[in-house]
N, C-alpha and C. Protein backbone atom coordinates (compact mmCIF):
# COMPACT_ATOMS: atom_id res chain seq x y z
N UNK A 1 0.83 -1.17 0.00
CA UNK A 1 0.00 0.00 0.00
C UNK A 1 0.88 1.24 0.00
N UNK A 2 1.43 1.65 -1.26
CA UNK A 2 2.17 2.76 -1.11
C UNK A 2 1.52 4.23 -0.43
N UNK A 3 0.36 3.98 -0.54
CA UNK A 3 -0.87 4.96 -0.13
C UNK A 3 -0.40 5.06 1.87
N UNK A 4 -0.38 4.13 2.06
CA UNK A 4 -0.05 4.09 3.54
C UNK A 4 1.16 4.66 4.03
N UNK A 5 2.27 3.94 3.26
CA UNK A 5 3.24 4.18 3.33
C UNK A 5 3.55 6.03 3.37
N UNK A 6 3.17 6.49 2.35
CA UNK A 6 3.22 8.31 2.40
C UNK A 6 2.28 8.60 3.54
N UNK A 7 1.14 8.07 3.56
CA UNK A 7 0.85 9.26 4.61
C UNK A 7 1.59 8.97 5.81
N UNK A 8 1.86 7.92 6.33
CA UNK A 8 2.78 7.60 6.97
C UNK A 8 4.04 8.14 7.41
N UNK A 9 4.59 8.74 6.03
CA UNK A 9 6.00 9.05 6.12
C UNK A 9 5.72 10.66 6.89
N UNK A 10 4.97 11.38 5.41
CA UNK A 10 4.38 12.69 6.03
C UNK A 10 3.85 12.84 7.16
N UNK A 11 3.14 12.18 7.93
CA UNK A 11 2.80 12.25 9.62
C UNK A 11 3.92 12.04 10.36
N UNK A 12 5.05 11.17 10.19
CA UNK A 12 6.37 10.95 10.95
C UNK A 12 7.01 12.60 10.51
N UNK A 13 7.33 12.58 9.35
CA UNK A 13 8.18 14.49 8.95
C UNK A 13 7.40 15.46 9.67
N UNK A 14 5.78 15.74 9.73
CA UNK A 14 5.38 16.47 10.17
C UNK A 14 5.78 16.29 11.40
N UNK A 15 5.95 15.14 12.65
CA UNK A 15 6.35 15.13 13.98
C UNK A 15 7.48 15.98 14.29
N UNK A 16 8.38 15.27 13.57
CA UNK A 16 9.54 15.40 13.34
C UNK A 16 9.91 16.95 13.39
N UNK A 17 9.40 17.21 12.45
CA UNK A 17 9.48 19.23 12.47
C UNK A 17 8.83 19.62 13.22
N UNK A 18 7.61 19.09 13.89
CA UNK A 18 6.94 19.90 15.19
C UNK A 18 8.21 19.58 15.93
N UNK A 19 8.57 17.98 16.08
CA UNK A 19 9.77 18.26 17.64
C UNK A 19 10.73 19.18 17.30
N UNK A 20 11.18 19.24 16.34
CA UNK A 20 12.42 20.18 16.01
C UNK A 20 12.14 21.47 16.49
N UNK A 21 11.29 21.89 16.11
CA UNK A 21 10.95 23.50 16.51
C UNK A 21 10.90 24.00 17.98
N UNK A 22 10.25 22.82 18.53
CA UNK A 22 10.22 22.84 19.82
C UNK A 22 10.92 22.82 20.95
N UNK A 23 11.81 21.80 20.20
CA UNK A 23 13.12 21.87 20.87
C UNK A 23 14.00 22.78 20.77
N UNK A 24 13.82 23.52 19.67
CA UNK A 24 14.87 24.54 19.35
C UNK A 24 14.20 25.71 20.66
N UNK A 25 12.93 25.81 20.62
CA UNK A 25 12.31 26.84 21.57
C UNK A 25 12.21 26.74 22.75
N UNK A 26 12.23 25.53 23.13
CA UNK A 26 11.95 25.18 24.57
C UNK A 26 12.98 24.42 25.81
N UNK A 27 14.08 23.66 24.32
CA UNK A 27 14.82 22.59 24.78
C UNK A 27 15.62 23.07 26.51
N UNK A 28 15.65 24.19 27.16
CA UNK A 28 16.59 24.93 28.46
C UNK A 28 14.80 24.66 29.38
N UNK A 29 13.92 24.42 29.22
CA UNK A 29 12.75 25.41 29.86
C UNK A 29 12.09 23.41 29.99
N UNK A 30 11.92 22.92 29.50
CA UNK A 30 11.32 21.10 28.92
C UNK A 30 12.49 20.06 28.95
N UNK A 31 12.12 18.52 29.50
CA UNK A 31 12.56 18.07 28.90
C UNK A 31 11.93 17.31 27.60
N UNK A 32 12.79 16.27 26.76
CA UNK A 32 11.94 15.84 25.41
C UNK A 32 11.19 15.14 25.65
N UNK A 33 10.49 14.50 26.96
CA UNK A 33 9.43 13.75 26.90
C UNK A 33 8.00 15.29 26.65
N UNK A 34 7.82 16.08 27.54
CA UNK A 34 6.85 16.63 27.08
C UNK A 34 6.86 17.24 25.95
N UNK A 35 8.07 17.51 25.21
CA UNK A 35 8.22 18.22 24.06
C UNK A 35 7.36 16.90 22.90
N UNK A 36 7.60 15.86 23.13
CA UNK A 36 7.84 14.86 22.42
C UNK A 36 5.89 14.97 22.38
N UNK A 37 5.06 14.67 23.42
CA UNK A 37 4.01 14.64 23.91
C UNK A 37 3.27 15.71 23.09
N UNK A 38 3.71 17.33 23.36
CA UNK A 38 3.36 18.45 22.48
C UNK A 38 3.20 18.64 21.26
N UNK A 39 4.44 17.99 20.52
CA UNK A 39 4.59 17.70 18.97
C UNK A 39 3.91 16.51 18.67
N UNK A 40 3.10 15.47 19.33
CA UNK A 40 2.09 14.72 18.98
C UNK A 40 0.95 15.44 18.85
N UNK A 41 0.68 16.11 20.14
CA UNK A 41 -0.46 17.18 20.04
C UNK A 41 -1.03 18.09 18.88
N UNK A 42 0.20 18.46 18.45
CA UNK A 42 -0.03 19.66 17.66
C UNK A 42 0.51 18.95 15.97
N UNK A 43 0.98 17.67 16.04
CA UNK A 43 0.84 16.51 14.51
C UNK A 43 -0.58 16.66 14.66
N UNK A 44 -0.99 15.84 15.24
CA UNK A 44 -2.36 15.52 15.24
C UNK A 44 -3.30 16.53 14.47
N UNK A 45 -3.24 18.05 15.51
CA UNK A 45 -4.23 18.91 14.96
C UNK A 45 -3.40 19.27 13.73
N UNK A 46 -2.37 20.11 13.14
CA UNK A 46 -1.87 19.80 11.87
C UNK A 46 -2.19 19.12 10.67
N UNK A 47 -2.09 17.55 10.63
CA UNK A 47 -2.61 16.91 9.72
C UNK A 47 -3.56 16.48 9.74
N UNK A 48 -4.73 17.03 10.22
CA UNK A 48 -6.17 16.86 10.01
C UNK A 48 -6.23 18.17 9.16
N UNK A 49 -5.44 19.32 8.77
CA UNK A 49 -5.62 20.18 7.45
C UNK A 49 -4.78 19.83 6.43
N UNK A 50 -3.51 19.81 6.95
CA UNK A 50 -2.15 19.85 6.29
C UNK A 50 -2.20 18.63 5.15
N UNK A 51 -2.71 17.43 6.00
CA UNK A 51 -2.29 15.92 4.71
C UNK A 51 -3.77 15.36 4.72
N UNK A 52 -4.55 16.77 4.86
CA UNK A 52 -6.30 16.00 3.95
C UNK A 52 -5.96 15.38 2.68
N UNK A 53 -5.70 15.64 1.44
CA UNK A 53 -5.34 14.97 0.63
C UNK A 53 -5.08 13.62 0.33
N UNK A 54 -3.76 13.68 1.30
CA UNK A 54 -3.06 12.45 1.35
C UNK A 54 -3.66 11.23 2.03
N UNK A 55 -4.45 11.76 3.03
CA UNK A 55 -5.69 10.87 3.85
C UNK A 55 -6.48 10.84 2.97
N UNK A 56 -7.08 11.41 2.02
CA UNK A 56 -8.09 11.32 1.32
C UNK A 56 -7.70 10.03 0.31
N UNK A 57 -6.55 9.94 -0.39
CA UNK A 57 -6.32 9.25 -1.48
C UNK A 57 -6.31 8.04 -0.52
N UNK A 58 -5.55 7.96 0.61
CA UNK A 58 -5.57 6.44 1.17
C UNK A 58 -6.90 6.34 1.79
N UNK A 59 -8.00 7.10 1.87
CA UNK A 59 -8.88 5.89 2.34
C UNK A 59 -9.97 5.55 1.04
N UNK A 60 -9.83 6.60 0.10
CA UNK A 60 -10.26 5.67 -1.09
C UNK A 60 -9.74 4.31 -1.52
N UNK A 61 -8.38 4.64 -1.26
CA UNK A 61 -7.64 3.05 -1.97
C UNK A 61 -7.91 2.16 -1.07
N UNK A 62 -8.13 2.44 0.24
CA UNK A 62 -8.93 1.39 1.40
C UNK A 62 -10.24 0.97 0.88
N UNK A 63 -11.15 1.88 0.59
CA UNK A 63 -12.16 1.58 0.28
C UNK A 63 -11.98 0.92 -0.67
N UNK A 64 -11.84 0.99 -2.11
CA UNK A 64 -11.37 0.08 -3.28
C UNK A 64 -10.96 -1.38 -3.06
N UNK A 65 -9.95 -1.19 -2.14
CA UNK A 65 -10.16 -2.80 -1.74
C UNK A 65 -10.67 -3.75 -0.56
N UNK A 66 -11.14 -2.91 0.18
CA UNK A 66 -12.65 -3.14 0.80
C UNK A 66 -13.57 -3.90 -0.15
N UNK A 67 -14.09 -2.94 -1.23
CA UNK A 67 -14.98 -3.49 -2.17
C UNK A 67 -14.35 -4.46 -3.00
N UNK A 68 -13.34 -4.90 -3.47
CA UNK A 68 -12.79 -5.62 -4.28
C UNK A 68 -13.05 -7.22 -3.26
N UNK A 69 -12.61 -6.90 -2.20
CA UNK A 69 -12.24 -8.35 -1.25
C UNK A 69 -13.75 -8.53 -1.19
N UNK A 70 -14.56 -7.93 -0.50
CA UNK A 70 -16.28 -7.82 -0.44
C UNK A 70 -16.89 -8.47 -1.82
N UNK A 71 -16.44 -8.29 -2.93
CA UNK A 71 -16.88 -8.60 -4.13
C UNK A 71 -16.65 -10.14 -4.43
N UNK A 72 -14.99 -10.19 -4.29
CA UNK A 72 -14.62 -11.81 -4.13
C UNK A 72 -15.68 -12.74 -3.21
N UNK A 73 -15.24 -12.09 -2.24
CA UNK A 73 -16.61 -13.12 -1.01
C UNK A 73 -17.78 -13.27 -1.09
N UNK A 74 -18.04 -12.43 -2.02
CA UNK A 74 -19.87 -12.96 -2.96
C UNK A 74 -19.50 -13.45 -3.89
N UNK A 75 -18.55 -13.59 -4.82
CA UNK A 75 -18.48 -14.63 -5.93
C UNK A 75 -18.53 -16.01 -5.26
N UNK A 76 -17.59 -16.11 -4.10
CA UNK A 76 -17.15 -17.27 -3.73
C UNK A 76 -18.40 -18.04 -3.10
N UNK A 77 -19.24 -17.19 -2.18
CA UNK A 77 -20.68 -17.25 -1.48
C UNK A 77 -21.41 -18.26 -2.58
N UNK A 78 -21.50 -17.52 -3.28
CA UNK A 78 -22.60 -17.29 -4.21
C UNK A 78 -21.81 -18.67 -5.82
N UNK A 79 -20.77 -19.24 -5.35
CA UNK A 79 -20.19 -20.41 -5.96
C UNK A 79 -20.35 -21.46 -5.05
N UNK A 80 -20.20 -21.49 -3.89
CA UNK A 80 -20.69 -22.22 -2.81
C UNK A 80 -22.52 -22.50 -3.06
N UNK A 81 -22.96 -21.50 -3.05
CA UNK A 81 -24.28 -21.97 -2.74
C UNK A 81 -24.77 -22.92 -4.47
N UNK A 82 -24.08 -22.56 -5.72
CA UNK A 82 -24.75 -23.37 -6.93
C UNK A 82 -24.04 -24.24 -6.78
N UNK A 83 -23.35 -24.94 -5.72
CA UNK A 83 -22.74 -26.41 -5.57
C UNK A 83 -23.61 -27.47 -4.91
């Protein structure tokens, strides 16, 4: 699922640059567990705008084969039952 894989990557980079920033701002004042905690916080709200897209394309391709596997299992059903 290369679909997974990116949004994937992009939610790890987006962390990634939230911790960075944070640390650059806070690192004397925090240690990196709450920094670490914060930059989940603020991934989170982030890519619910930032990688709509990218969420968008992977849960179509979820869906797609949702319906594909769903489709098989009524052929197969439905080969079972004219036996």
């Amino acid at each position: 699922m290369k679909e997974f894989a990116i949004y994937t990557g992009l939610r790890l980079a987006l962390f990634l640059v939230s911790f960075g920033i944070l640390w650059v701002a806070f690192h004397y004042w925090l240690s990196a567990w709450p920094l670490a905690l914060l930059a989940l916080f603020i991934t989170a709200i982030l890519s619910l705008f930032v990688l709509r897209s990218a969420r968008d394309r992977l849960a179509a391709k979820i869906d797609e084969r949702a319906g594909r596997i769903a489709s098989r299992m009524e052929a197969a059903r439905s080969a079972e039952d004219e036996d």
